[in-house]
C-alpha atoms as a PDB file:
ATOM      1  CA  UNK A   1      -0.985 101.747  64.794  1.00  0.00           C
ATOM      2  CA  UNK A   2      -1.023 102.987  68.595  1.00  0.00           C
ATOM      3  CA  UNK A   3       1.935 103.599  70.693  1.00  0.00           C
ATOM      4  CA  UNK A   4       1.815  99.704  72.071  1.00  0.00           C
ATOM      5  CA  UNK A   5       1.763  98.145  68.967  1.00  0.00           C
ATOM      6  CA  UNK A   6       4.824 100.059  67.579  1.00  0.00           C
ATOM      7  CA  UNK A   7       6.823  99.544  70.320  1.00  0.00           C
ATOM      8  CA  UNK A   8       6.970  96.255  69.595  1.00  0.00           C
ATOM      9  CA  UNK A   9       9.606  95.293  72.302  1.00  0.00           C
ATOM     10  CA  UNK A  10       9.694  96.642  75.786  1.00  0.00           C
ATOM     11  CA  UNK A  11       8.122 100.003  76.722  1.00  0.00           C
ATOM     12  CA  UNK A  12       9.186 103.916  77.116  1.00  0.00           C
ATOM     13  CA  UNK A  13      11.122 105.189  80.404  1.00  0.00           C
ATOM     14  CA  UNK A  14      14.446 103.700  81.245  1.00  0.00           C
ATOM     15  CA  UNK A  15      14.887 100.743  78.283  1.00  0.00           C
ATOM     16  CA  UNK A  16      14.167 103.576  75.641  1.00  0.00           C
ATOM     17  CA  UNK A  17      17.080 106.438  77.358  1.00  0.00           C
ATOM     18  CA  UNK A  18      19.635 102.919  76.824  1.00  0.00           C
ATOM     19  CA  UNK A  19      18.127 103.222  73.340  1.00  0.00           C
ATOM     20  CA  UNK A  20      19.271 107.024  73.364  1.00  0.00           C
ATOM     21  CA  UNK A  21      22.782 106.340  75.082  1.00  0.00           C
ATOM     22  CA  UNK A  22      23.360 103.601  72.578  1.00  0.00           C
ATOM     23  CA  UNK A  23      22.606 105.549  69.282  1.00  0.00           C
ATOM     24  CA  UNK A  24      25.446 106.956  67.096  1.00  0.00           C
ATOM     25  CA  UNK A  25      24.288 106.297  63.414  1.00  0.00           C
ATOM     26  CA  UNK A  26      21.262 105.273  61.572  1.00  0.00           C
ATOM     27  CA  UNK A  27      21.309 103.236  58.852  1.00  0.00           C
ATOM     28  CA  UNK A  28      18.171 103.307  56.324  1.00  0.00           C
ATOM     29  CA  UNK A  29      16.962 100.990  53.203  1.00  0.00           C
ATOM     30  CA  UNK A  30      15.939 102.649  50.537  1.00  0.00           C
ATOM     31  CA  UNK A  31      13.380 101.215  48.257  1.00  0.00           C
ATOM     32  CA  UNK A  32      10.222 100.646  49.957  1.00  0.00           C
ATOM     33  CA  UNK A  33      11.724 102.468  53.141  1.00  0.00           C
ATOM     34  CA  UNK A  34      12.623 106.394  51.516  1.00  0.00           C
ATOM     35  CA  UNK A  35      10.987 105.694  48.422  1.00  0.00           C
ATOM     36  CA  UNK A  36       7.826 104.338  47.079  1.00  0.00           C
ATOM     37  CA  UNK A  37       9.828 102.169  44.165  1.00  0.00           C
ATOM     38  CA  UNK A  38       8.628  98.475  45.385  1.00  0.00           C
ATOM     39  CA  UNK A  39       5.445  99.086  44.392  1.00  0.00           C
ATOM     40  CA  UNK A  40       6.465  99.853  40.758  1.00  0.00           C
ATOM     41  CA  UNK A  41       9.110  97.385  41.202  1.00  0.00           C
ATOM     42  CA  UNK A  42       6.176  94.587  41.525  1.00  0.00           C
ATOM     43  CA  UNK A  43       4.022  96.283  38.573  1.00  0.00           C
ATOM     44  CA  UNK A  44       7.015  96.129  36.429  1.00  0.00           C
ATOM     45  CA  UNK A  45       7.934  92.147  36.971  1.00  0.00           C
ATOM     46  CA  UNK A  46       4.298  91.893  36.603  1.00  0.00           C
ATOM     47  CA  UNK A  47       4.064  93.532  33.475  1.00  0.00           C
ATOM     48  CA  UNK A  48       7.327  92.180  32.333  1.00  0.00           C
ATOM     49  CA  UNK A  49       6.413  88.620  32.867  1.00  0.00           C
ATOM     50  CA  UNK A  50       2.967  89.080  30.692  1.00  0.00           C
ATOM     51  CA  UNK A  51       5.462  90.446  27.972  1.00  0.00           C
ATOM     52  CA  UNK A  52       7.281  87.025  28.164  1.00  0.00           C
ATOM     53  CA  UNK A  53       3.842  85.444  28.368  1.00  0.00           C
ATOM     54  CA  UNK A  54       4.648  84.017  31.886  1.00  0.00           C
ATOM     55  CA  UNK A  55       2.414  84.572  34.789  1.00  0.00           C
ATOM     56  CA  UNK A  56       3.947  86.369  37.689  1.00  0.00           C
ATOM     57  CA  UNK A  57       1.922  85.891  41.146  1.00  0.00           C
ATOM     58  CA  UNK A  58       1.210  88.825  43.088  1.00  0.00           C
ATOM     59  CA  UNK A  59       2.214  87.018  46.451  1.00  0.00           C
ATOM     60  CA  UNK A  60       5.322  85.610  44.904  1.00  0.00           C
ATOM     61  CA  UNK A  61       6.596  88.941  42.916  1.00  0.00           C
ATOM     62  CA  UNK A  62       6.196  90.637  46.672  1.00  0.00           C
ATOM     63  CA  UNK A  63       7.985  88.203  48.413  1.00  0.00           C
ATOM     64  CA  UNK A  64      11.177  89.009  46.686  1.00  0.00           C
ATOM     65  CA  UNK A  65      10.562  92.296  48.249  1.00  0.00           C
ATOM     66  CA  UNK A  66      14.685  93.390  50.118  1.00  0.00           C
ATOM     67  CA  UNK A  67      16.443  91.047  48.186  1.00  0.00           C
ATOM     68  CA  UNK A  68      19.223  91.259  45.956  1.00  0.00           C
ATOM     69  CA  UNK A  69      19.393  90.157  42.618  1.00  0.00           C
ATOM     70  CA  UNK A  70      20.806  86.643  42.881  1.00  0.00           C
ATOM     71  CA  UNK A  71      18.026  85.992  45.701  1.00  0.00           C
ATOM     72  CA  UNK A  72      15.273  87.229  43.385  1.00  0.00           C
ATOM     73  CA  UNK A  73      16.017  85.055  40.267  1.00  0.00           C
ATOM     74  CA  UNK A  74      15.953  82.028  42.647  1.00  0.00           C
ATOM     75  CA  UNK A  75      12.736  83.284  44.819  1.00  0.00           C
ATOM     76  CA  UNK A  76      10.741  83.527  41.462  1.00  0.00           C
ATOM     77  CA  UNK A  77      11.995  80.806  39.476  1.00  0.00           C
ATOM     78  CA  UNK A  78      11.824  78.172  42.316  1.00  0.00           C
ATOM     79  CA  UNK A  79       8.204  79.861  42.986  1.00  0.00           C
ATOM     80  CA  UNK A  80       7.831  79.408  39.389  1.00  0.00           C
ATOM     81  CA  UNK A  81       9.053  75.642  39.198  1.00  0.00           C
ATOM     82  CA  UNK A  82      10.706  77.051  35.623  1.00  0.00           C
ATOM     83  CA  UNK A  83      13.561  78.380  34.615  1.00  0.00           C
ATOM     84  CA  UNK A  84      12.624  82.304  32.981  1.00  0.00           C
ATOM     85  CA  UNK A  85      14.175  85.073  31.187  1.00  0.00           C
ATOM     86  CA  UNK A  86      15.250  86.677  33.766  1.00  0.00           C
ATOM     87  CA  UNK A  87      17.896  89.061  32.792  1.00  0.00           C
ATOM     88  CA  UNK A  88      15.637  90.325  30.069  1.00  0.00           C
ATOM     89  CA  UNK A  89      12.233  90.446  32.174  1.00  0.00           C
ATOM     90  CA  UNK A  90      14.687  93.155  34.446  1.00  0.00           C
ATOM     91  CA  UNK A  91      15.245  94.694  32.239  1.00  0.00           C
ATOM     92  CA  UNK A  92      12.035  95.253  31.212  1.00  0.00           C
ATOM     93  CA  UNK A  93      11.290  95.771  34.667  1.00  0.00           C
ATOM     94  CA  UNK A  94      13.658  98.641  34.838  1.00  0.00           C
ATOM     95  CA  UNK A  95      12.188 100.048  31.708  1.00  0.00           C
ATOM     96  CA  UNK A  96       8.699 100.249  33.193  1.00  0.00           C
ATOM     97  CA  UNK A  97      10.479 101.940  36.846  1.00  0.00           C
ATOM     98  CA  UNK A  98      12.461 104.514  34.829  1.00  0.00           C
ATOM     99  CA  UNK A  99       9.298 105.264  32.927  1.00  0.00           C
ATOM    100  CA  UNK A 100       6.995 105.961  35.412  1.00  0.00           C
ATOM    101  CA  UNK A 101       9.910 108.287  37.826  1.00  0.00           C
ATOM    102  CA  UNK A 102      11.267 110.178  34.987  1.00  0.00           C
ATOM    103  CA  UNK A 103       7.555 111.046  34.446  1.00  0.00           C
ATOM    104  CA  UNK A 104       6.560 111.588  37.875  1.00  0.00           C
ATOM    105  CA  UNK A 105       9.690 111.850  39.540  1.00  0.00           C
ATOM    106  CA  UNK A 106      11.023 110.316  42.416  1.00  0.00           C
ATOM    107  CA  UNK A 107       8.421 109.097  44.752  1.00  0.00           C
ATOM    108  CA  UNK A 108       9.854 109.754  48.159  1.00  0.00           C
ATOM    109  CA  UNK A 109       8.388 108.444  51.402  1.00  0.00           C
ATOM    110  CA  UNK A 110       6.397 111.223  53.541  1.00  0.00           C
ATOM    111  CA  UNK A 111       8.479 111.646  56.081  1.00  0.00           C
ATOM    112  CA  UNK A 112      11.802 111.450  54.763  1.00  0.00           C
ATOM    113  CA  UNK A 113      12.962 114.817  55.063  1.00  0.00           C
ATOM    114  CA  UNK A 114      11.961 115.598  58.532  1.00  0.00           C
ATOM    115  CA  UNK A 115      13.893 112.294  59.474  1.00  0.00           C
ATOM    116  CA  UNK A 116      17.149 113.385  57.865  1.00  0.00           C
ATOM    117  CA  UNK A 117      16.609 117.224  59.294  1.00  0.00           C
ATOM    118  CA  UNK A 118      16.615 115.372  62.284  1.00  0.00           C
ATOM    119  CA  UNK A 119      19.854 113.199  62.204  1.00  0.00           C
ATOM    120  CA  UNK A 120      21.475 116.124  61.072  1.00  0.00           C
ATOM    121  CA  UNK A 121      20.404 118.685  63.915  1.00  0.00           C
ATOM    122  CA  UNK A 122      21.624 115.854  66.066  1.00  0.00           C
ATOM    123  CA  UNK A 123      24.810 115.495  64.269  1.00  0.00           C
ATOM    124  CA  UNK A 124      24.062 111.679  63.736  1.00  0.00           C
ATOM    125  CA  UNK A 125      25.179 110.304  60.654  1.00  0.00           C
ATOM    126  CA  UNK A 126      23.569 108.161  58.185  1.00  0.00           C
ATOM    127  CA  UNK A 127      24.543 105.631  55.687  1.00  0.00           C
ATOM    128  CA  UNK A 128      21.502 103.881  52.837  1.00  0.00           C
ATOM    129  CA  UNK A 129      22.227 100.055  52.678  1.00  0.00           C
ATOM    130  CA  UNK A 130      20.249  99.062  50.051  1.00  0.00           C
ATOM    131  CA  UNK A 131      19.825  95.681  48.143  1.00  0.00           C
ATOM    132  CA  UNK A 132      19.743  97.569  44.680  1.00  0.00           C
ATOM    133  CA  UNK A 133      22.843  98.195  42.430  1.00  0.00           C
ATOM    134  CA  UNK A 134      24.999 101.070  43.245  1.00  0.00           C
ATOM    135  CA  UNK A 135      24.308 102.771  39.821  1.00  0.00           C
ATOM    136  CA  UNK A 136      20.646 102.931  40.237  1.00  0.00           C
ATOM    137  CA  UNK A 137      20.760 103.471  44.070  1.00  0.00           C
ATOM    138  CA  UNK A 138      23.181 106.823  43.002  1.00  0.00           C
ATOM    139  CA  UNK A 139      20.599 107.551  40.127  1.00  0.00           C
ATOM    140  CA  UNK A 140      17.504 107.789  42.233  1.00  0.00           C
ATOM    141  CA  UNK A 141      19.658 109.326  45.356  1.00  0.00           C
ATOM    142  CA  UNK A 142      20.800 111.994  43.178  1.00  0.00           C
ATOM    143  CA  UNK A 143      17.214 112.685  40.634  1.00  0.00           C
ATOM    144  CA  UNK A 144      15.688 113.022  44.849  1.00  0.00           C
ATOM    145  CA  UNK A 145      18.554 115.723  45.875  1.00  0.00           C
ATOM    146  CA  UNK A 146      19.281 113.503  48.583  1.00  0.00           C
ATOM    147  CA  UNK A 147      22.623 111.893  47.434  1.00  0.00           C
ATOM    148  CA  UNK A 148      24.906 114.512  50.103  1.00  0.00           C
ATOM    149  CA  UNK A 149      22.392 113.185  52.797  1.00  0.00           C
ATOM    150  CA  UNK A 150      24.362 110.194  53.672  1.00  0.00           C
ATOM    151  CA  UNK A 151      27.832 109.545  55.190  1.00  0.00           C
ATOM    152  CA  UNK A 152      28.039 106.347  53.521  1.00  0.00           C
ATOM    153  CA  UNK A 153      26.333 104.734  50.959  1.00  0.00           C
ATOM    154  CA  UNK A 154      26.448 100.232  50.686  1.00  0.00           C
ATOM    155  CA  UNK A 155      24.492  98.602  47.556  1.00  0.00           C
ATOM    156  CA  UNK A 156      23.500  95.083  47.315  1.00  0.00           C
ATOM    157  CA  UNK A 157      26.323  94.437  44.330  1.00  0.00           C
ATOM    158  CA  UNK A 158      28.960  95.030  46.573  1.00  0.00           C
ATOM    159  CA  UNK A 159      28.482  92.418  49.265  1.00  0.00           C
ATOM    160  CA  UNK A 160      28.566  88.808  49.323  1.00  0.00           C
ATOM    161  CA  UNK A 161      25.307  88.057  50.681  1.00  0.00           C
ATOM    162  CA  UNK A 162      22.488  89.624  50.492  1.00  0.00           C
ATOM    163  CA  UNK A 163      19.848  90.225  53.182  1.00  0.00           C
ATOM    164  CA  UNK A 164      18.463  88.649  55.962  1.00  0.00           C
ATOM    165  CA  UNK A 165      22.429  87.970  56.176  1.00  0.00           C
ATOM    166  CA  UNK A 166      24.265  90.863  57.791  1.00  0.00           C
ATOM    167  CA  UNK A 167      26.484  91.512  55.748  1.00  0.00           C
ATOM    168  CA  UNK A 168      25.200  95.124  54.197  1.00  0.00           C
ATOM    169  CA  UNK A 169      24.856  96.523  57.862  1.00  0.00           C
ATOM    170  CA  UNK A 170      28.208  95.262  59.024  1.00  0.00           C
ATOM    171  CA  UNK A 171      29.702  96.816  55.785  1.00  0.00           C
ATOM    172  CA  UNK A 172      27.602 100.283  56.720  1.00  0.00           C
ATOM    173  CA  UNK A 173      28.653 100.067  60.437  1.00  0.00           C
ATOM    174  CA  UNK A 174      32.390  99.968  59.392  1.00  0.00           C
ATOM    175  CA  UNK A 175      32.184 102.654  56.710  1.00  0.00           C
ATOM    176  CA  UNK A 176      30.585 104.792  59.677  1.00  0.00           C
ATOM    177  CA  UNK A 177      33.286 104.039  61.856  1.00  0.00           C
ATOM    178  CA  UNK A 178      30.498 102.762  64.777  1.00  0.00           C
ATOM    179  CA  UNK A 179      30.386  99.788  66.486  1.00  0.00           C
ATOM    180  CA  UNK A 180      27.020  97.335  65.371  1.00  0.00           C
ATOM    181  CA  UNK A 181      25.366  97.721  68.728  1.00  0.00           C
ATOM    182  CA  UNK A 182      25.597 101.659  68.416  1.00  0.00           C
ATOM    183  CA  UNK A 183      23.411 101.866  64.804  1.00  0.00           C
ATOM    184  CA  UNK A 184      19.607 101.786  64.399  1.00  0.00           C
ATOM    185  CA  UNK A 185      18.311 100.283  61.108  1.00  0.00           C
ATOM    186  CA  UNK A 186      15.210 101.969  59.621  1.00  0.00           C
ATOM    187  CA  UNK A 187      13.771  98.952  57.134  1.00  0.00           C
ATOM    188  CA  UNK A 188      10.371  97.713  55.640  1.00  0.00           C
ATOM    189  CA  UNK A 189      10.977  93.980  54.925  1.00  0.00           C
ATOM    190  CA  UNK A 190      11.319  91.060  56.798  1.00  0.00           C
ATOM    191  CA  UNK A 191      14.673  90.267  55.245  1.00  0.00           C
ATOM    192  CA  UNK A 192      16.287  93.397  55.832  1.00  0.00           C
ATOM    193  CA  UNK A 193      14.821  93.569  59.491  1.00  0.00           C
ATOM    194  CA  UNK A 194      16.190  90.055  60.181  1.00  0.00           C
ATOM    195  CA  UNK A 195      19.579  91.289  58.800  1.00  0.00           C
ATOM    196  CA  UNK A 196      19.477  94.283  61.177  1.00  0.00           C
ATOM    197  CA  UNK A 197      19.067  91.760  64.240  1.00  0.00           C
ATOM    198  CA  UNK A 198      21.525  89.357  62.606  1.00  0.00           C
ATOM    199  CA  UNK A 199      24.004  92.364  62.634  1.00  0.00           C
ATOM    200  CA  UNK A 200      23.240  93.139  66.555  1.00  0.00           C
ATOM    201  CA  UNK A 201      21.737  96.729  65.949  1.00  0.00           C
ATOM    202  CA  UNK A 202      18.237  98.148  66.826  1.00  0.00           C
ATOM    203  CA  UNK A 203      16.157  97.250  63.916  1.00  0.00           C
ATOM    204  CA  UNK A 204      13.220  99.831  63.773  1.00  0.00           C
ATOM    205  CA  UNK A 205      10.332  98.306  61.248  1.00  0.00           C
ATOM    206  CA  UNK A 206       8.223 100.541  58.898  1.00  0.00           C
ATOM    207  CA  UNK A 207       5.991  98.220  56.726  1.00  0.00           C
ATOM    208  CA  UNK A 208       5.455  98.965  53.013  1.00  0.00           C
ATOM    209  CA  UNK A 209       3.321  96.413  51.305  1.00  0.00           C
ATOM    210  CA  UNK A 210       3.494  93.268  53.285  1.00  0.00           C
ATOM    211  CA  UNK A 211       2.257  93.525  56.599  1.00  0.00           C
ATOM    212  CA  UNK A 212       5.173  91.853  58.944  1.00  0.00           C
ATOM    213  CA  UNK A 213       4.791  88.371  60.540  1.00  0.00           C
ATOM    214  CA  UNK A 214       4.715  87.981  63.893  1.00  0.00           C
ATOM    215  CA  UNK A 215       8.483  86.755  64.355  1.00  0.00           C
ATOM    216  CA  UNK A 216       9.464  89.743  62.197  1.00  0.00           C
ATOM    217  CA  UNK A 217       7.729  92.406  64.981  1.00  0.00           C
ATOM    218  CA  UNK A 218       9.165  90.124  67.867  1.00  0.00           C
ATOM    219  CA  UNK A 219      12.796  91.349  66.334  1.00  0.00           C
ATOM    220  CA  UNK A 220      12.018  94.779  66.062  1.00  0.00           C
ATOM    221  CA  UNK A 221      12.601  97.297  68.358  1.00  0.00           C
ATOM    222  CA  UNK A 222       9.321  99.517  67.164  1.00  0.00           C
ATOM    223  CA  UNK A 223       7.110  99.232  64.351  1.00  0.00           C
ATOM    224  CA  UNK A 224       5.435 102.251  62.991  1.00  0.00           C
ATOM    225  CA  UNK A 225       3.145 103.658  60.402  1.00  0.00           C
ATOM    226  CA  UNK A 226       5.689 106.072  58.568  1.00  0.00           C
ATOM    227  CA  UNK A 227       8.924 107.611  58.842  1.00  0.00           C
ATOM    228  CA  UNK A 228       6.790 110.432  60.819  1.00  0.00           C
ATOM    229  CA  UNK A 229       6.435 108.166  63.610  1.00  0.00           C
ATOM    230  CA  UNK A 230       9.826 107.087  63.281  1.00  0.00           C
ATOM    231  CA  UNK A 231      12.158 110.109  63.930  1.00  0.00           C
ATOM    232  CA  UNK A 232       8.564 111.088  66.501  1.00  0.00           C
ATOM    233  CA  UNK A 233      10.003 108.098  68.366  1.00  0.00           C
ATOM    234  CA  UNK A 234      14.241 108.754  67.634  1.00  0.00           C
ATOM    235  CA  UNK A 235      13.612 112.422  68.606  1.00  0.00           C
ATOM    236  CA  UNK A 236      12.978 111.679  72.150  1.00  0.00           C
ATOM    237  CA  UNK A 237      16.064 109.564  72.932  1.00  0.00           C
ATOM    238  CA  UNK A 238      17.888 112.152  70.773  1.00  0.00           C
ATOM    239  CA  UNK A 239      17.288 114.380  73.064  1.00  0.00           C
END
């Protein structure tokens, strides 16, 4: 992507220095956003679902990319028009995800570290507001080395509605201690990027495996390629 089609709302020079003036914490997702996990997250419900002799849709396992679990039972079974196993095909799913990182190890997101070097030599804190469980969120966190990164850490089990509602980035903001308007959100989905605006911060969109519809990029501030491009575009505002 070029320079005009990441800034996907209003250009550099004096609306980007606001940006700067207004930025005291970043917030970040986590799967799909630091680490490559949605993609094995859709392999595994795929796989899962052939166990169970139910055919899961490509299109329709992706679209319950950023959502908690509640929202993903009733994305797939309404999708489905059928009730399904679903606790077990998790679990299966999980099976398949634990698999392949304990294997491989966690796949983290090129970019990742340089972003974090940067909030830190900038003395900007960061919280991960993730839709997945606090247990696994600490597991991979922790198997990456990256679990003393964050200030503050808000899972998808400890809200009351999951994304696009706001509720995860309020509940960030206020462990933080910053005001809404004063936190960028680094996401990849839709939901979590309509959440961000919900929530009155400066949603920044990095696509993983759905490109973003159009009202989705009219809501962000920038879209990029990677979380290179990202903290490229964060370190000038920074300072």
């Amino acid at each position: 992507m070029g320079k005009a089609e990441r800034l996907a709302a209003g250009g550099r020079g004096a609306g980007e220095e606001a940006v700067g003036r207004r930025i005291e914490a970043v917030i970040l997702d986590m799967d799909g956003l630091m680490f490559d996990t949605e993609r094995l997250a859709v392999e595994g419900w795929r796989m899962a679902g052939g166990e169970f002799g139910i055919e899961m849709p490509y299109d329709l396992v992706l679209s319950t990319v950023g959502t908690n679990t509640a929202d993903t039972r009733e994305i797939l079974e309404r999708g489905l028009g059928r009730k399904i196993p679903f606790d077990e095909m998790r679990a299966r799913r999980f099976v398949y995800l634990w698999d392949v990182i304990d294997r491989e190890g966690v796949p983290v997101k090129k970019g990742l570290g340089g972003l974090l070097d940067l909030l830190e030599g900038r003395s900007v804190p960061a919280a991960v507001a993730t839709s997945t469980e606090r247990g696994k969120t600490e597991k991979l966190l922790r198997m990456s080395g990256l679990y003393d990164r964050f200030q503050v850490l808000v899972c998808g089990d400890e809200v009351a509605r999951g994304k696009p509602a706001p509720d995860i980035f309020l509940a960030a903001a206020a462990g933080l201690d910053v005001q809404p308007g004063r936190c960028v959100v680094l996401e990849d989905s839709a939901s979590g990027i309509r959440a961000a605006h919900a929530a009155g911060m400066i949603p920044l969109l990095v696509p993983d495996l759905r490109e973003p519809p159009g009202e989705v990029v009219a809501l962000a501030r920038g879209v990029f390629a990677s979380l290179d491009e990202a903290a490229a575009y964060l370190s000038e505002p920074f300072g």
